[in-house]
Protein backbone atom coordinates (compact mmCIF):
# COMPACT_ATOMS: atom_id res chain seq x y z
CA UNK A 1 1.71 -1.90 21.49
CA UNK A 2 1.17 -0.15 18.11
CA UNK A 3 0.18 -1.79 15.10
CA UNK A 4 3.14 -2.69 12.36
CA UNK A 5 1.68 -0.49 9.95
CA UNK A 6 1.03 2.52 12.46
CA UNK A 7 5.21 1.75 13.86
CA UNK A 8 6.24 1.25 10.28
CA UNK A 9 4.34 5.09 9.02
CA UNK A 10 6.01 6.79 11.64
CA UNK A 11 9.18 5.20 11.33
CA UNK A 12 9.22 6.02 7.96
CA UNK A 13 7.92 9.69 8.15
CA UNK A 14 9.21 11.10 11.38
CA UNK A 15 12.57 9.22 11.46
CA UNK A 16 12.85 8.88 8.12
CA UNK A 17 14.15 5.52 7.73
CA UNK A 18 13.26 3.47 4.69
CA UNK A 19 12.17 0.00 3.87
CA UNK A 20 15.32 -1.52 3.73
CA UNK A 21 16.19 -0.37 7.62
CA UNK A 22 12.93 -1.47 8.55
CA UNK A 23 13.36 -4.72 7.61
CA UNK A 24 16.81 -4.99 8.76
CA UNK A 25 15.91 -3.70 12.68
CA UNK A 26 12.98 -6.16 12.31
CA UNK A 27 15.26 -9.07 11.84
CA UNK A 28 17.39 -7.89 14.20
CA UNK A 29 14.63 -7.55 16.95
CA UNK A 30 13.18 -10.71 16.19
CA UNK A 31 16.56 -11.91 16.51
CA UNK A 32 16.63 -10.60 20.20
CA UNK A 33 12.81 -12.02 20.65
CA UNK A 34 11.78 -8.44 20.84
CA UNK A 35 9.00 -6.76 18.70
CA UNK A 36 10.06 -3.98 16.54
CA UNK A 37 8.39 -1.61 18.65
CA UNK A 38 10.90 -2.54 21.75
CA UNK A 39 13.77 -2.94 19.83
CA UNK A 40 14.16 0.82 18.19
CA UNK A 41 12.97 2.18 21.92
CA UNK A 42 15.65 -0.04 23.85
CA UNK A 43 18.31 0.83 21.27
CA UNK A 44 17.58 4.44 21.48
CA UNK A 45 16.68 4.28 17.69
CA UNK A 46 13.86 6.52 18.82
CA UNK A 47 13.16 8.68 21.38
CA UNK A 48 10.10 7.07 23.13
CA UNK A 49 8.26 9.81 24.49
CA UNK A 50 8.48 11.11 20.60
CA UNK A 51 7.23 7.98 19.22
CA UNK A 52 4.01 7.40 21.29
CA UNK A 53 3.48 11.45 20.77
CA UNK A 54 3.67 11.07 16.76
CA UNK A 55 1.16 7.59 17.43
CA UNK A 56 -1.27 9.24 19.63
CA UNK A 57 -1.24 12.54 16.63
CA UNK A 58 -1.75 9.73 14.19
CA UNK A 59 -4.60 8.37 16.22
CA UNK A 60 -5.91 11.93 17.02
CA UNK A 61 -6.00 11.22 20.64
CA UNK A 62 -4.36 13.38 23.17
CA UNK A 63 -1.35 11.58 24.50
CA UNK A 64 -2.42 12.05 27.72
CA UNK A 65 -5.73 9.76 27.34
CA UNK A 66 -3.00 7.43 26.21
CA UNK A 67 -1.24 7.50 29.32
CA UNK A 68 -4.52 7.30 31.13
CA UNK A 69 -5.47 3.99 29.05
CA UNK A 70 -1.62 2.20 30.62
CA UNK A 71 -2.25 3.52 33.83
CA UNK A 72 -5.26 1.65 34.27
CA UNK A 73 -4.11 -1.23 32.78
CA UNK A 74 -1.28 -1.58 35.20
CA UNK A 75 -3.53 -1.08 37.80
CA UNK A 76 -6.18 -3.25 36.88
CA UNK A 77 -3.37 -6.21 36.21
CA UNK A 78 -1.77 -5.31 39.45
CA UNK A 79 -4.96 -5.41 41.40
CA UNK A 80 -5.81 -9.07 39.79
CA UNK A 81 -2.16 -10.39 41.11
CA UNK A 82 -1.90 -10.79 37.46
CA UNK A 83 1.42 -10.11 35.50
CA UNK A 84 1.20 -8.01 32.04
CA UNK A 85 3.88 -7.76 29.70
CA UNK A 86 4.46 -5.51 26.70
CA UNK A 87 2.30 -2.94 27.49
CA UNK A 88 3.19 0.73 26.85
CA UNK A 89 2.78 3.72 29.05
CA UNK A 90 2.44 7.18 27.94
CA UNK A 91 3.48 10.23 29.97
């Protein structure tokens, strides 16, 4: 999950959607009990591959560590019986 502020930047830069629209697709996600993060993937605001690519630029990782970091998650829930929600994998 990114943080607000890292979502919100990229939004805003890539995307270029403004304050208003931000707000108003953060109501309507918390509306749907959805973080804003989910709600602009699942309604194909934004393309997600693009997304976690401009996060993991931001965060001047490769996206592939990314990817590597939900992979093991997964697999370390999975392993534990557990059940994990929310969390993002990067190709």
């Amino acid at each position: 999950m990114l943080s607000k502020q890292l979502l919100e930047n990229i939004l805003k830069e890539k995307y270029t959607l403004d304050e208003k629209t931000i707000a108003e697709l953060t109501a309507k996600a918390a509306k749907m009990r959805k973080t804003l993060e989910q709600y602009v993937v699942d309604e194909n605001t934004v393309d997600e591959g693009e997304l976690y690519a401009a996060a993991a630029k931001k965060m001047n990782v490769p996206s592939s560590f990314l990817g590597e970091i939900g992979e093991h998650l997964m697999q370390t829930e999975s392993s534990k019986g557990g059940t994990i929600r929310k969390v993002i994998y990067f190709d």
